[in-house]
Protein backbone atom coordinates (compact mmCIF):
# COMPACT_ATOMS: atom_id res chain seq x y z
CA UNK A 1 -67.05 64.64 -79.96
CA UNK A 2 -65.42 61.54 -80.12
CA UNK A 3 -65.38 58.78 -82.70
CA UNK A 4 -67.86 56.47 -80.31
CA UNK A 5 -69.96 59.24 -80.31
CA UNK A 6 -69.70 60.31 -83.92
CA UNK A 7 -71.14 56.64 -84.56
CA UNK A 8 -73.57 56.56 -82.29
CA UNK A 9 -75.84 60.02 -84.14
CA UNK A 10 -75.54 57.57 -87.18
CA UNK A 11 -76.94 54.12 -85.71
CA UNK A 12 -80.29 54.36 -85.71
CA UNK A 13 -80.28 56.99 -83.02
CA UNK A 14 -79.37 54.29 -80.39
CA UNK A 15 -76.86 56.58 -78.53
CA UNK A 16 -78.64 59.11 -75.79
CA UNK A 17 -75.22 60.47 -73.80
CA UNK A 18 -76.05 62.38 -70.77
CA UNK A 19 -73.09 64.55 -68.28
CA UNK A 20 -74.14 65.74 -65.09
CA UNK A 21 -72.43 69.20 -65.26
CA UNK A 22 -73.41 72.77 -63.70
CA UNK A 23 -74.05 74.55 -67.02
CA UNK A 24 -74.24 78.26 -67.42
CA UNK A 25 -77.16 77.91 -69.82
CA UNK A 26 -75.16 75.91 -72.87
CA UNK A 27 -74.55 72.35 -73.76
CA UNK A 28 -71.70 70.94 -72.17
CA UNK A 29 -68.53 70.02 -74.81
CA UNK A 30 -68.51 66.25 -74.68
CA UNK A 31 -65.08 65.50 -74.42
CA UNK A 32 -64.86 62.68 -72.54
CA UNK A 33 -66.95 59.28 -72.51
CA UNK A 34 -69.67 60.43 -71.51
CA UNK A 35 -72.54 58.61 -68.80
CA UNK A 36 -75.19 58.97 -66.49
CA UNK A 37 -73.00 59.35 -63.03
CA UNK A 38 -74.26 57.76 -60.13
CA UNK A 39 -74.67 60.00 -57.66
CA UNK A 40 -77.02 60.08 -54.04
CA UNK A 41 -78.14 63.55 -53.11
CA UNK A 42 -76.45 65.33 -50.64
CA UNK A 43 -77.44 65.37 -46.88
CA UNK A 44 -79.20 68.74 -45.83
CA UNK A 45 -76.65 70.17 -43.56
CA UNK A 46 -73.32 68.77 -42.47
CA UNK A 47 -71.06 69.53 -39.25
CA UNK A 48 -67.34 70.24 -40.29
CA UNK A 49 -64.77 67.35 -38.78
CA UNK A 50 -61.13 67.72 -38.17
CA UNK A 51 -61.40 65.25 -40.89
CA UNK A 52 -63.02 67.68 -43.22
CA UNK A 53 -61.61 71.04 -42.54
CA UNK A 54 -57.70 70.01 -41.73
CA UNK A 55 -55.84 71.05 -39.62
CA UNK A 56 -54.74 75.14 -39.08
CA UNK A 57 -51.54 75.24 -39.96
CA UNK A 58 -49.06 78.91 -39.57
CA UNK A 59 -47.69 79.05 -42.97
CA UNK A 60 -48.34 78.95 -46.69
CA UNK A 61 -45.44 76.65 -47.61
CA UNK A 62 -46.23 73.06 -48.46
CA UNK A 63 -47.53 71.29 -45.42
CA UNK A 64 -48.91 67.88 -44.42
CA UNK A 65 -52.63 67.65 -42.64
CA UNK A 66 -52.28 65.20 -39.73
CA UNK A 67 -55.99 63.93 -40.02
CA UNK A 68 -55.44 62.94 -43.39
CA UNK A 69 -51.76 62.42 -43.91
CA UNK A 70 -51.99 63.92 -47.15
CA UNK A 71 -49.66 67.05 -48.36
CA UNK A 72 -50.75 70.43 -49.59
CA UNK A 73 -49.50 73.40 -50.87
CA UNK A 74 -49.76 75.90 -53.29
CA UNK A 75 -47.61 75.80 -57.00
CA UNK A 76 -45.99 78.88 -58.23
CA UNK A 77 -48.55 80.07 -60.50
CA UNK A 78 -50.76 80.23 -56.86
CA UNK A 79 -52.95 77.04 -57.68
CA UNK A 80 -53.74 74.86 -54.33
CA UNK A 81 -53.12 71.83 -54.58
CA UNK A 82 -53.32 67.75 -52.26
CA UNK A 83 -50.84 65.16 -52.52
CA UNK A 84 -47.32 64.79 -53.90
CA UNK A 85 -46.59 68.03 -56.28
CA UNK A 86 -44.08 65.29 -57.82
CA UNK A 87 -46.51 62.93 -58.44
CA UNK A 88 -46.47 61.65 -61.96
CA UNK A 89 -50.20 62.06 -62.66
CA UNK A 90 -51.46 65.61 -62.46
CA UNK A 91 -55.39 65.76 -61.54
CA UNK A 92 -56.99 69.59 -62.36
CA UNK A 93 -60.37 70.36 -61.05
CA UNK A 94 -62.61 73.47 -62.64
CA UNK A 95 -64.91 73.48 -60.29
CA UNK A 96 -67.81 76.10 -58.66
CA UNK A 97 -68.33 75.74 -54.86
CA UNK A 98 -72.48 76.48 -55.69
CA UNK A 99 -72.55 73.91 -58.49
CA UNK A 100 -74.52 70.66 -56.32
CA UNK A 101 -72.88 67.94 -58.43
CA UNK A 102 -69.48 69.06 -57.97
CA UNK A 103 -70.49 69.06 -54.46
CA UNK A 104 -71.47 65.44 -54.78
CA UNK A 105 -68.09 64.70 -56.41
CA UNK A 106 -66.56 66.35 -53.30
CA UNK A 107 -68.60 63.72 -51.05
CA UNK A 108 -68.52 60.61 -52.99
CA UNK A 109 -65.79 60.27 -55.14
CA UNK A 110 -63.07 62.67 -54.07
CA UNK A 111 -62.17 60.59 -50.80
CA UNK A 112 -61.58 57.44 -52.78
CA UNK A 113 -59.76 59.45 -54.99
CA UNK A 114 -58.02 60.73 -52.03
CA UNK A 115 -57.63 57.43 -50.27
CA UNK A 116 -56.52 55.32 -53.60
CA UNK A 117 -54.25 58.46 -55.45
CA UNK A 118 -53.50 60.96 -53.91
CA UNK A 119 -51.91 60.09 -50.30
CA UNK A 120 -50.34 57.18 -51.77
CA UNK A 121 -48.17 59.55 -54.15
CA UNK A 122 -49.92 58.93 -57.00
CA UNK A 123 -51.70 61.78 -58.00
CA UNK A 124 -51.45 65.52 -57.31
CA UNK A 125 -54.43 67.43 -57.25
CA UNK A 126 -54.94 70.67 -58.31
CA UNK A 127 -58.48 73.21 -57.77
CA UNK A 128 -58.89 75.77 -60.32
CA UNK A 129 -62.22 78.32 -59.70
CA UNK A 130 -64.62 78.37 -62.39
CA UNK A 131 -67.72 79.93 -60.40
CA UNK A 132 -70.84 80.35 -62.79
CA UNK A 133 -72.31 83.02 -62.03
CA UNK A 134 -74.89 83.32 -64.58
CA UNK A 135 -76.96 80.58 -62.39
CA UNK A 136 -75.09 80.79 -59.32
CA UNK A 137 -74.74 84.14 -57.50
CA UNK A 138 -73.20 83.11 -54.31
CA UNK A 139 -70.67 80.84 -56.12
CA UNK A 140 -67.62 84.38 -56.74
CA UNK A 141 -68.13 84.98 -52.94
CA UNK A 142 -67.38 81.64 -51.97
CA UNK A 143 -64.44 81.27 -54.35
CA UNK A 144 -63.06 84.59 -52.86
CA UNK A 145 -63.19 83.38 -49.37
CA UNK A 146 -61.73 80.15 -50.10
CA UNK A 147 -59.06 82.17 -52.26
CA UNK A 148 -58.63 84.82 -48.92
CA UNK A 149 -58.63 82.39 -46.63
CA UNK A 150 -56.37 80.21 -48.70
CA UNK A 151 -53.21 83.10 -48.76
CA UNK A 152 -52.97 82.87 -45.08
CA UNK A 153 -52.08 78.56 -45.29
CA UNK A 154 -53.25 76.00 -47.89
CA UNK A 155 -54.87 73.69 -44.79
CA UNK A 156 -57.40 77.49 -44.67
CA UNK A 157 -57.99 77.04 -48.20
CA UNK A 158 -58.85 73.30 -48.01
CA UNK A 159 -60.57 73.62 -45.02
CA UNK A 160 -63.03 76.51 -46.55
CA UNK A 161 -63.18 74.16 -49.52
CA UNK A 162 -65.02 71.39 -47.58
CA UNK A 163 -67.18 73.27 -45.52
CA UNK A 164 -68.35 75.25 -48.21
CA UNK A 165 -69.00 71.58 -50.23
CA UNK A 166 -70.34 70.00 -47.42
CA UNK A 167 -72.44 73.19 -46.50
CA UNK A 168 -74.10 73.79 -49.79
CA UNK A 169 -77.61 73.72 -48.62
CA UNK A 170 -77.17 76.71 -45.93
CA UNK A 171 -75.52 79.00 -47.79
CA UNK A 172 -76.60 78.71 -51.67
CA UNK A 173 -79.29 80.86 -51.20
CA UNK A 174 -78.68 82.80 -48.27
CA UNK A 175 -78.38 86.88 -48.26
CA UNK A 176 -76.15 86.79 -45.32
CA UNK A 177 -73.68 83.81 -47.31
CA UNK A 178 -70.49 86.52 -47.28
CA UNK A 179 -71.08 86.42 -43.77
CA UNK A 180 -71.55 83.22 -43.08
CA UNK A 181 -68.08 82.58 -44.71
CA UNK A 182 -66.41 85.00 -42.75
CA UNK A 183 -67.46 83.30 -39.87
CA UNK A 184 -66.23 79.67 -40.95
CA UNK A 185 -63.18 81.09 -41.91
CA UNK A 186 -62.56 82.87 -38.48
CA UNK A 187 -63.51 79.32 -37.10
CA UNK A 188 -60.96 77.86 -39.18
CA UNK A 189 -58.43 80.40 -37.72
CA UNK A 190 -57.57 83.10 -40.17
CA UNK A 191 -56.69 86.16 -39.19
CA UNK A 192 -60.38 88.26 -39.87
CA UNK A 193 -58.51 92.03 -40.72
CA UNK A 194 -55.80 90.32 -43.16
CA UNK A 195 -58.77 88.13 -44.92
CA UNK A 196 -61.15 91.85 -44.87
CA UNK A 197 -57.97 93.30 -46.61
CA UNK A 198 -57.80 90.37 -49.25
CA UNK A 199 -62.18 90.36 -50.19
CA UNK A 200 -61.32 94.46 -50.94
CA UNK A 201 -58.19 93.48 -53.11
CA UNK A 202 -58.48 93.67 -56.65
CA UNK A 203 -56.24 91.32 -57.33
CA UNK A 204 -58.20 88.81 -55.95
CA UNK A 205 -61.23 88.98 -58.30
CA UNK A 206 -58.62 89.08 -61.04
CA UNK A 207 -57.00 85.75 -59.88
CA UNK A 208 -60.21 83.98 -60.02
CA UNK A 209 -60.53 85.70 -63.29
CA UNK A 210 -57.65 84.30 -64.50
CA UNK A 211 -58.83 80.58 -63.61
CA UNK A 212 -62.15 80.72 -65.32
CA UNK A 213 -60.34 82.73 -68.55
CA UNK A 214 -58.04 79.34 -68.60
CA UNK A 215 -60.72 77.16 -68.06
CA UNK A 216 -62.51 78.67 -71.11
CA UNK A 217 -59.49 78.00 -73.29
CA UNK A 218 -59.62 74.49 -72.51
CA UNK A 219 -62.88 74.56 -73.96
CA UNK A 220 -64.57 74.38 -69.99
CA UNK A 221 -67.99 75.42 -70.26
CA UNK A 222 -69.67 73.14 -67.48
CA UNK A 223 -68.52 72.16 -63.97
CA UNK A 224 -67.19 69.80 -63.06
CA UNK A 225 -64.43 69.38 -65.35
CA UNK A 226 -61.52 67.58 -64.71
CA UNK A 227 -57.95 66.85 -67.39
CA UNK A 228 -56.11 64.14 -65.79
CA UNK A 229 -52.80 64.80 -67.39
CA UNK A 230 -54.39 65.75 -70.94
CA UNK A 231 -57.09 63.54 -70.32
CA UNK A 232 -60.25 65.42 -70.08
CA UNK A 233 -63.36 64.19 -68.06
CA UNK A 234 -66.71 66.54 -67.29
CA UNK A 235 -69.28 65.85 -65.54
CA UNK A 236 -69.59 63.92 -62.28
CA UNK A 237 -68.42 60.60 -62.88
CA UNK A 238 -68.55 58.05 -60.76
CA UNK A 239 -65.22 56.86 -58.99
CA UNK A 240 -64.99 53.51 -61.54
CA UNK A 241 -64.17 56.27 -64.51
CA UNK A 242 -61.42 57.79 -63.03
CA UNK A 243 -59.94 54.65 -62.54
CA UNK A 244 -59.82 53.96 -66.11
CA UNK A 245 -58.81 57.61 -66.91
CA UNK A 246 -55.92 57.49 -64.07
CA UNK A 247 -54.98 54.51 -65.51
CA UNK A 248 -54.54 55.40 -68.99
CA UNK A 249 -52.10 58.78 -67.62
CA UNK A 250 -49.94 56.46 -65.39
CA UNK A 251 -49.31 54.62 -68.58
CA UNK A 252 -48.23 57.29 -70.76
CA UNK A 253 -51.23 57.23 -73.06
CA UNK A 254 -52.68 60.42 -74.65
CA UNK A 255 -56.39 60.85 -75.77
CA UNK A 256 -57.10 60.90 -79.57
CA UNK A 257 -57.39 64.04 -81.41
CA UNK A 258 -60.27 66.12 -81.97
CA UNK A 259 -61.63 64.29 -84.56
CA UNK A 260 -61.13 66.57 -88.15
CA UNK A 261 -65.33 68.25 -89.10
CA UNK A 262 -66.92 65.70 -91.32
CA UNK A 263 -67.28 67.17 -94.79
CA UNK A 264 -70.84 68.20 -96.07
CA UNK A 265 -73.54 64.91 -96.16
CA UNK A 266 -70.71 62.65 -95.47
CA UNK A 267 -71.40 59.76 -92.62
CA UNK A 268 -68.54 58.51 -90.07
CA UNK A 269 -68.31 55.16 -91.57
CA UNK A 270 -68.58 56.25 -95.23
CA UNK A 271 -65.08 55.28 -96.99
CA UNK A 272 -62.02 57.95 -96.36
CA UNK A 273 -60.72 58.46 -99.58
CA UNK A 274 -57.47 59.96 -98.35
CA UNK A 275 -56.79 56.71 -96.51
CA UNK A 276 -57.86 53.64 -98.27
CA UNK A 277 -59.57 50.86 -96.56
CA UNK A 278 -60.77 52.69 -93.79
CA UNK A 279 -63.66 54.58 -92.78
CA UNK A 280 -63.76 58.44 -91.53
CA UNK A 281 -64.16 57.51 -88.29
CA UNK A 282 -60.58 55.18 -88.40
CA UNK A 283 -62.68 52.00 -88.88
CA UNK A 284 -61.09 48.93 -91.23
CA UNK A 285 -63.58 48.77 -93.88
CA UNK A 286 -63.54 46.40 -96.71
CA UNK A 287 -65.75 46.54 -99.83
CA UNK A 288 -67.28 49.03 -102.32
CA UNK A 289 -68.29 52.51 -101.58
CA UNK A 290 -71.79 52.59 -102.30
CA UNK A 291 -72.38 48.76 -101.19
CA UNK A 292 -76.94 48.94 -100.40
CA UNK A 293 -75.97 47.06 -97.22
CA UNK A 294 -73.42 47.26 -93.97
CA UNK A 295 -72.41 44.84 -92.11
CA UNK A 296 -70.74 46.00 -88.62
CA UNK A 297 -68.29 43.08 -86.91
CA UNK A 298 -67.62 43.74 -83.48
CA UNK A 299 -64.81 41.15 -82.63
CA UNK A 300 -62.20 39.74 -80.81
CA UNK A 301 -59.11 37.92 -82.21
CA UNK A 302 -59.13 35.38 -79.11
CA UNK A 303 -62.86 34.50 -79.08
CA UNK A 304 -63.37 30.76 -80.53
CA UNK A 305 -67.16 31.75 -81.92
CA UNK A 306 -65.39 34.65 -83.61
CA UNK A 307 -62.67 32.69 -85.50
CA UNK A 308 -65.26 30.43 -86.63
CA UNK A 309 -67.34 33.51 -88.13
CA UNK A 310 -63.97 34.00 -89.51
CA UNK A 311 -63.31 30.93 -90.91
CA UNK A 312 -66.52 29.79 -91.87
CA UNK A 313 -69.17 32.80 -92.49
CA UNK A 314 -67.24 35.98 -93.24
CA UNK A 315 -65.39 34.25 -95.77
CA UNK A 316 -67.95 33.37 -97.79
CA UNK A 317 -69.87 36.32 -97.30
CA UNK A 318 -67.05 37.94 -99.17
CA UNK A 319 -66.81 36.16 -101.85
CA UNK A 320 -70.42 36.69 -102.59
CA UNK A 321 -71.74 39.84 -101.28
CA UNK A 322 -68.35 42.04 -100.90
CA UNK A 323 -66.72 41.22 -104.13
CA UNK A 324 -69.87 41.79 -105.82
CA UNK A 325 -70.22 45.38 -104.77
CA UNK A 326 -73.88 44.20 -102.29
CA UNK A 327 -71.93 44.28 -99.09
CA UNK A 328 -69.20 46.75 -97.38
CA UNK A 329 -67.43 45.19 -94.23
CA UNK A 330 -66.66 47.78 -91.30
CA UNK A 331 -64.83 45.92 -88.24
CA UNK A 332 -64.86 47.28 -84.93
CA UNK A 333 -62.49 46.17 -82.12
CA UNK A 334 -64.01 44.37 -78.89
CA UNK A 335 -60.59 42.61 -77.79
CA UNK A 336 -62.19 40.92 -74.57
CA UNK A 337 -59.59 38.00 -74.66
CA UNK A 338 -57.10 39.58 -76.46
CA UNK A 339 -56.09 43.23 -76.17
CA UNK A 340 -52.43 42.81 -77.22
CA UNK A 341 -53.18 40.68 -80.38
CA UNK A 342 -56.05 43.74 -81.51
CA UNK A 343 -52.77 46.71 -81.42
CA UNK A 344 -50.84 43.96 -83.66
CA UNK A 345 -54.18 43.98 -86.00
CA UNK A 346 -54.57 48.05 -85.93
CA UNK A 347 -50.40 48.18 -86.75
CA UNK A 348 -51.03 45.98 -89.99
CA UNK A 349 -53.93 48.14 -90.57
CA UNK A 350 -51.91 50.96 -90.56
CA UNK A 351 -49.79 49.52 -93.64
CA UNK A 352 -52.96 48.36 -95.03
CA UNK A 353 -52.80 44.88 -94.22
CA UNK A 354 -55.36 44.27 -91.92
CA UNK A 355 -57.94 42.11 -93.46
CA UNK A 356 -54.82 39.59 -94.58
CA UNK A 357 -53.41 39.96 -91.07
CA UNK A 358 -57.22 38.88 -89.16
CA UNK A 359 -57.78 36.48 -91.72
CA UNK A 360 -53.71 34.66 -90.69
CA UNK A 361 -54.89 34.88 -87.24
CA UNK A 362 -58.07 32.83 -87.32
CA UNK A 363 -56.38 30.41 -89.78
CA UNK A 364 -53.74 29.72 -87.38
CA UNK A 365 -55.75 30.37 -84.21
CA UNK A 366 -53.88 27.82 -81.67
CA UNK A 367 -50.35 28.20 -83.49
CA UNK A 368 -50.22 31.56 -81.14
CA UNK A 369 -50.72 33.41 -77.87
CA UNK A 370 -52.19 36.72 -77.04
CA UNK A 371 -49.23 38.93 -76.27
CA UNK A 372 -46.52 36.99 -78.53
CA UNK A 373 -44.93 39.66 -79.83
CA UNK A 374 -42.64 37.15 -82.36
CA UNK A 375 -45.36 35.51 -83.86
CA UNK A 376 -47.18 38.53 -84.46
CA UNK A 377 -44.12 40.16 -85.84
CA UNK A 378 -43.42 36.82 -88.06
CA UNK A 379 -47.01 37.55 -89.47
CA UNK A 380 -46.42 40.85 -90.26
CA UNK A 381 -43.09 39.25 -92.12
CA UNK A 382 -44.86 37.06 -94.07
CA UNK A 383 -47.57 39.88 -95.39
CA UNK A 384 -44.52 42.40 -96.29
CA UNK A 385 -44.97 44.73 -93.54
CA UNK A 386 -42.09 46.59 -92.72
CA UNK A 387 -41.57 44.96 -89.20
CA UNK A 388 -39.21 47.62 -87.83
CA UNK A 389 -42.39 50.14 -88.43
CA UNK A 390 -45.12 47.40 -87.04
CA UNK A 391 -42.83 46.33 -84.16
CA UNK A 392 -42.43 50.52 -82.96
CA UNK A 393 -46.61 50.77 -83.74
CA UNK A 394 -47.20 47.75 -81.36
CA UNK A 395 -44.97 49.14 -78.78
CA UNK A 396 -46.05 52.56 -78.85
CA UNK A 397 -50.07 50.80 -78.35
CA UNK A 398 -50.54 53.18 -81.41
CA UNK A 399 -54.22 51.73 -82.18
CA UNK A 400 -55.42 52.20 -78.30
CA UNK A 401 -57.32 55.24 -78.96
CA UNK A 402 -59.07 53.40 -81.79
CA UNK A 403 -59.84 50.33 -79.38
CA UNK A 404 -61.24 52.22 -76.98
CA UNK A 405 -63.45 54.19 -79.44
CA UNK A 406 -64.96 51.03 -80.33
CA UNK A 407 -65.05 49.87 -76.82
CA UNK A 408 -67.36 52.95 -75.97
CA UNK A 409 -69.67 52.26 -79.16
CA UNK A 410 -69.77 48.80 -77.69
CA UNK A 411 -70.70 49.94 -74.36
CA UNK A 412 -73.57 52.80 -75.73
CA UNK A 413 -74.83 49.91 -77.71
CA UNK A 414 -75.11 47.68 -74.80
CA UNK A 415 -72.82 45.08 -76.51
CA UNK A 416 -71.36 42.93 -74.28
CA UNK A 417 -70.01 39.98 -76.28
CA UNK A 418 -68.16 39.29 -79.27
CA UNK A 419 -69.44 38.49 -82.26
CA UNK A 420 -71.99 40.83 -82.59
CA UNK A 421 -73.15 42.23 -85.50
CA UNK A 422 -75.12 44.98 -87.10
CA UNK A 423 -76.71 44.85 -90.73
CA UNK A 424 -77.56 47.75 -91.82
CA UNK A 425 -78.29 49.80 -94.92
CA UNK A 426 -76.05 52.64 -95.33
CA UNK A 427 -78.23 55.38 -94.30
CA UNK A 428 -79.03 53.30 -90.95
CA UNK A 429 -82.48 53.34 -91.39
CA UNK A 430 -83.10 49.76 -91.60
CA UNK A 431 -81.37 47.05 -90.51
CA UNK A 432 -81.12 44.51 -87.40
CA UNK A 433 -78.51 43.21 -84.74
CA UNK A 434 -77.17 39.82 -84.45
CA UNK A 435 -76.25 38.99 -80.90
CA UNK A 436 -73.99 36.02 -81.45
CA UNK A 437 -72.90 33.71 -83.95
CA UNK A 438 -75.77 32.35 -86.91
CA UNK A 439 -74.99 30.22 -89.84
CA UNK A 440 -74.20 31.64 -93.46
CA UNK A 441 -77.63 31.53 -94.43
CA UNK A 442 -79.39 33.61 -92.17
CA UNK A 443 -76.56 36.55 -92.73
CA UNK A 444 -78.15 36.43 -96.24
CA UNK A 445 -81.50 36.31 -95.22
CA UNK A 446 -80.56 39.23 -93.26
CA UNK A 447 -78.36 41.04 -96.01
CA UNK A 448 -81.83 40.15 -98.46
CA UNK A 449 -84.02 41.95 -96.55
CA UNK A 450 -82.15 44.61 -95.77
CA UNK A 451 -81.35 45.16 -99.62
CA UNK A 452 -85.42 45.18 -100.34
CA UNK A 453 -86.87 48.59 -101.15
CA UNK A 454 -89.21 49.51 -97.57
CA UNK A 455 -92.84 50.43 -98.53
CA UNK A 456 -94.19 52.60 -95.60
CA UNK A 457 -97.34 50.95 -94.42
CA UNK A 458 -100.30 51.80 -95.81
CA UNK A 459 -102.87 54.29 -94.08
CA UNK A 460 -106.57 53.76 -95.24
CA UNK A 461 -107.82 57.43 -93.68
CA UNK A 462 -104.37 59.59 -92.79
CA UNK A 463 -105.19 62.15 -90.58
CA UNK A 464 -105.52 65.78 -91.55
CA UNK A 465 -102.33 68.22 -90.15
CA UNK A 466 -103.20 70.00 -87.56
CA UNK A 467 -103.39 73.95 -88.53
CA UNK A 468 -100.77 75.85 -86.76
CA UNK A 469 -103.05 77.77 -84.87
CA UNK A 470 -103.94 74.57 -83.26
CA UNK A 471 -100.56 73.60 -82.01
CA UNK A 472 -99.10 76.52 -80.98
CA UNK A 473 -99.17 77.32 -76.89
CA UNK A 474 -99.92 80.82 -76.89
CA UNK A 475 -99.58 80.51 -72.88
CA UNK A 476 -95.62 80.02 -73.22
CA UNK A 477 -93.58 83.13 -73.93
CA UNK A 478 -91.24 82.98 -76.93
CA UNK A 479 -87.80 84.94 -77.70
CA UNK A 480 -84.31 84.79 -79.24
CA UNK A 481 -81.87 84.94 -76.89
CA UNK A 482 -78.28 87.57 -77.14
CA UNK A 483 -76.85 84.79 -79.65
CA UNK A 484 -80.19 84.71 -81.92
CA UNK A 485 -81.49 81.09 -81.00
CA UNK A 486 -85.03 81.13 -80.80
CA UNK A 487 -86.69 79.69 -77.10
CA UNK A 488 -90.21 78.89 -75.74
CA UNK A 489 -90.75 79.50 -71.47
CA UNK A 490 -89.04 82.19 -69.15
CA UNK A 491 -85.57 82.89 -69.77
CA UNK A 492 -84.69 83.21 -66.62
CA UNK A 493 -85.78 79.39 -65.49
CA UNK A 494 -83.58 77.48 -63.66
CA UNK A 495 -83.31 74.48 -65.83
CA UNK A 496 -82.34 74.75 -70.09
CA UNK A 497 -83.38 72.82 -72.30
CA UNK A 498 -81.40 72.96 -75.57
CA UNK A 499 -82.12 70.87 -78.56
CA UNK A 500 -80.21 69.94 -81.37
CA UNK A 501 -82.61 69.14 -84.18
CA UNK A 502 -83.07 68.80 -87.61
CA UNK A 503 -86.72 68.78 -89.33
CA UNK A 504 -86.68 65.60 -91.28
């Protein structure tokens, strides 16, 4: 889970993150930033295209398709692959030929992908099998014709690979799908007695093996999942997120770590007492531990509305509310104007100087630029940093991770702007958001209320509980499954339901 969404359980429940993903009846790992992917359904039958299917080529060596000018080939661990095996970004797809949202991936996103990456050099992309059989029985046969028809030329392998996308509807279901994919791979060219010989193989079954045993060690449990470089994404994102994913490989970046398990009844923004001034979740925080109210400060160092919060409301607010122990400060990056200038602020952070450093910057807001690297450096000078470590922080964009954490809060939030502002009380139970910038007093208004004890409202004639007997739907079965988690309807549905829950 990732800090974003480790934030989001604890705000008021604002946060509902949904992956499309095939799932062989468990939750999906969220791994990645996770949305609801806009997708159209796919059409009911399609007619393959030289386009689609490639053309035949004689040999298994890498080749280039003349219909899309786009190289393929397969690696030495026997992994098919599109585009330039050189290319610095490597794109791996664990995906299930049955599974209908990797087949909307296939159709919507992986020609721009194609277009934009991969025939331009960019990216190499690579197809690893991860058929789920569990929900989808035809999805091993398909993989082992694509994987047959594959070992007599990549372009056979790609070619099976669209159809079979493209062709979902027709063959999903069918009794006679083994034969249908005979037939589109004798239509494709393959020799029939040399791809008869390869469905009998053993080894085949074990190769596809292999790929799903992988998958599962990279913590796969859904299709589709992609790791762009060590980036991982799952589900079927739209093609606007792999931009920003792509992006963040061709740079050199690397995604956080798994964040560390939360000790027992401890919150993500609670202090970290093993490193001061921040919170668990790598947030600067700034006040006492057990402060009755928080105040959240999304921000950005070049926006004029929040240098004058600086300058004229936090300030204060400090000196009355932190300092006395009634208010902890937790600041959360939204670097709209200036990206550069909120890595210089994470670097001081990181030598616990970030508070001095913000407070320089709004002081002196018009004495620099965003992306002046010597005044930022001078700053960290003047506050005793050691400059040699800020200057290799700032360079290294060591604080990006964190950035983008808050970013994605911001986004699940549905903030847009900077300031914004949450007051809360420290179990998030009460508290309200402040879209833009308000004068001093209505932050203590604000911080007032939020400090007052919360009678529930009163109920002149509360109803009776229902008796059990009463709720219960003796009409649905009920079971524990193999791994003892206890379920309501048939088993064997289609659709799972899984809910994370706690009683209070």
């Amino acid at each position: 889970m990732t800090k974003g969404q480790l934030g989001g359980v604890f705000l008021l429940g604002l946060l509902a993150l949904v992956v499309a993903a095939c799932m062989p009846g468990a939750v999906a790992r969220p791994v990645g930033p996770a949305a609801t992917p806009t997708v159209a359904p796919l059409p009911a039958t399609a007619t393959p295209t030289a386009d689609m299917i490639g053309p035949v080529m004689p040999t298994a060596a890498a080749t280039v398709s003349k219909a899309s000018n786009v190289a393929m080939g397969v690696d030495a661990d026997g992994n098919f692959y599109r585009g330039d095996i050189n290319a610095p970004v490597r794109l791996v797809e664990f995906s299930d030929f049955q599974c209908p949202y990797c087949g909307r991936h296939v159709q919507q996103t992986e020609p721009l992908l194609n277009e934009k990456y991969i025939a331009t050099g960019k990216v190499v992309a690579f197809f690893r099998h991860f058929p789920l059989t569990s929900i989808h029985p035809n999805a091993m046969p398909a993989a082992q014709a694509a994987y047959c028809a594959g070992q007599q030329a990549p372009a056979y392998f790609w070619g099976m690979h669209d159809w079979l996308f493209a062709n979902q509807s027709l063959w999903s279901n069918a009794a006679d799908a083994a034969a249908q994919f005979r037939q589109q791979a004798l239509a494709l060219g393959v020799d029939g007695a040399r791809y008869d010989a390869c469905l009998k193989d053993p080894k085949t079954d074990a190769r596809i093996q292999r790929d799903l045993a992988e998958g599962q060690g990279l913590g796969v449990e859904g299709t589709p999942a992609f790791f762009i470089n060590d980036w991982p994404l799952v589900g079927a994102y739209p093609f606007a997120e792999f931009e920003k994913v792509i992006a963040k490989a061709a740079q050199g970046l690397h995604p956080p770590p798994t964040p560390t398990p939360l000790p027992p009844n401890v919150q993500p923004y609670d202090v970290n007492p093993s490193r001061p001034g921040f919170t668990y979740d790598g947030s600067p925080s700034l006040g006492a531990e057990q402060a009755p109210v928080l105040l959240f400060i999304f921000s950005d160092f070049g926006c004029p509305a929040c240098v004058e919060f600086s300058r004229n409301v936090e300030l204060p607010l400090r000196e009355k509310y932190v300092k006395t122990g009634q208010v902890r400060v937790i600041f959360k990056f939204l670097p709209l104007a200036a990206p550069k200038t909120a890595l210089a602020a994470f670097c001081a952070a990181d030598q616990g100087k970030f508070w001095e450093f913000s407070d320089r910057l709004a002081a002196e807001q018009g004495q620099w630029q965003e992306g002046d690297a010597v005044a930022m450096s001078a700053y960290a000078g003047k506050l005793g940093l050691d400059t040699g470590r800020f200057a290799k922080c700032v360079a290294d964009a060591a604080g990006q991770a964190q950035i983008d954490a808050d970013m994605e809060l911001a986004a699940q939030l549905q903030i847009g702007q900077a300031p914004y502002f949450l007051v809360l009380n420290p179990a998030g139970q009460v508290g309200q958001r402040v879209p833009n910038l308000v004068p001093l007093e209505q932050f203590e208004q604000l911080i007032q209320a939020v400090q007052k004890p919360q009678a529930a409202a009163p109920t002149a004639n509360p109803p009776t509980p229902a008796p059990v007997a009463a709720i219960s739907r003796p009409d649905l079965p009920v079971g524990v499954d193999a791994d003892g988690n206890f379920y309501r309807g048939d088993p064997r549905a289609p659709i799972r339901l899984v809910d994370f829950s706690d009683f209070q």
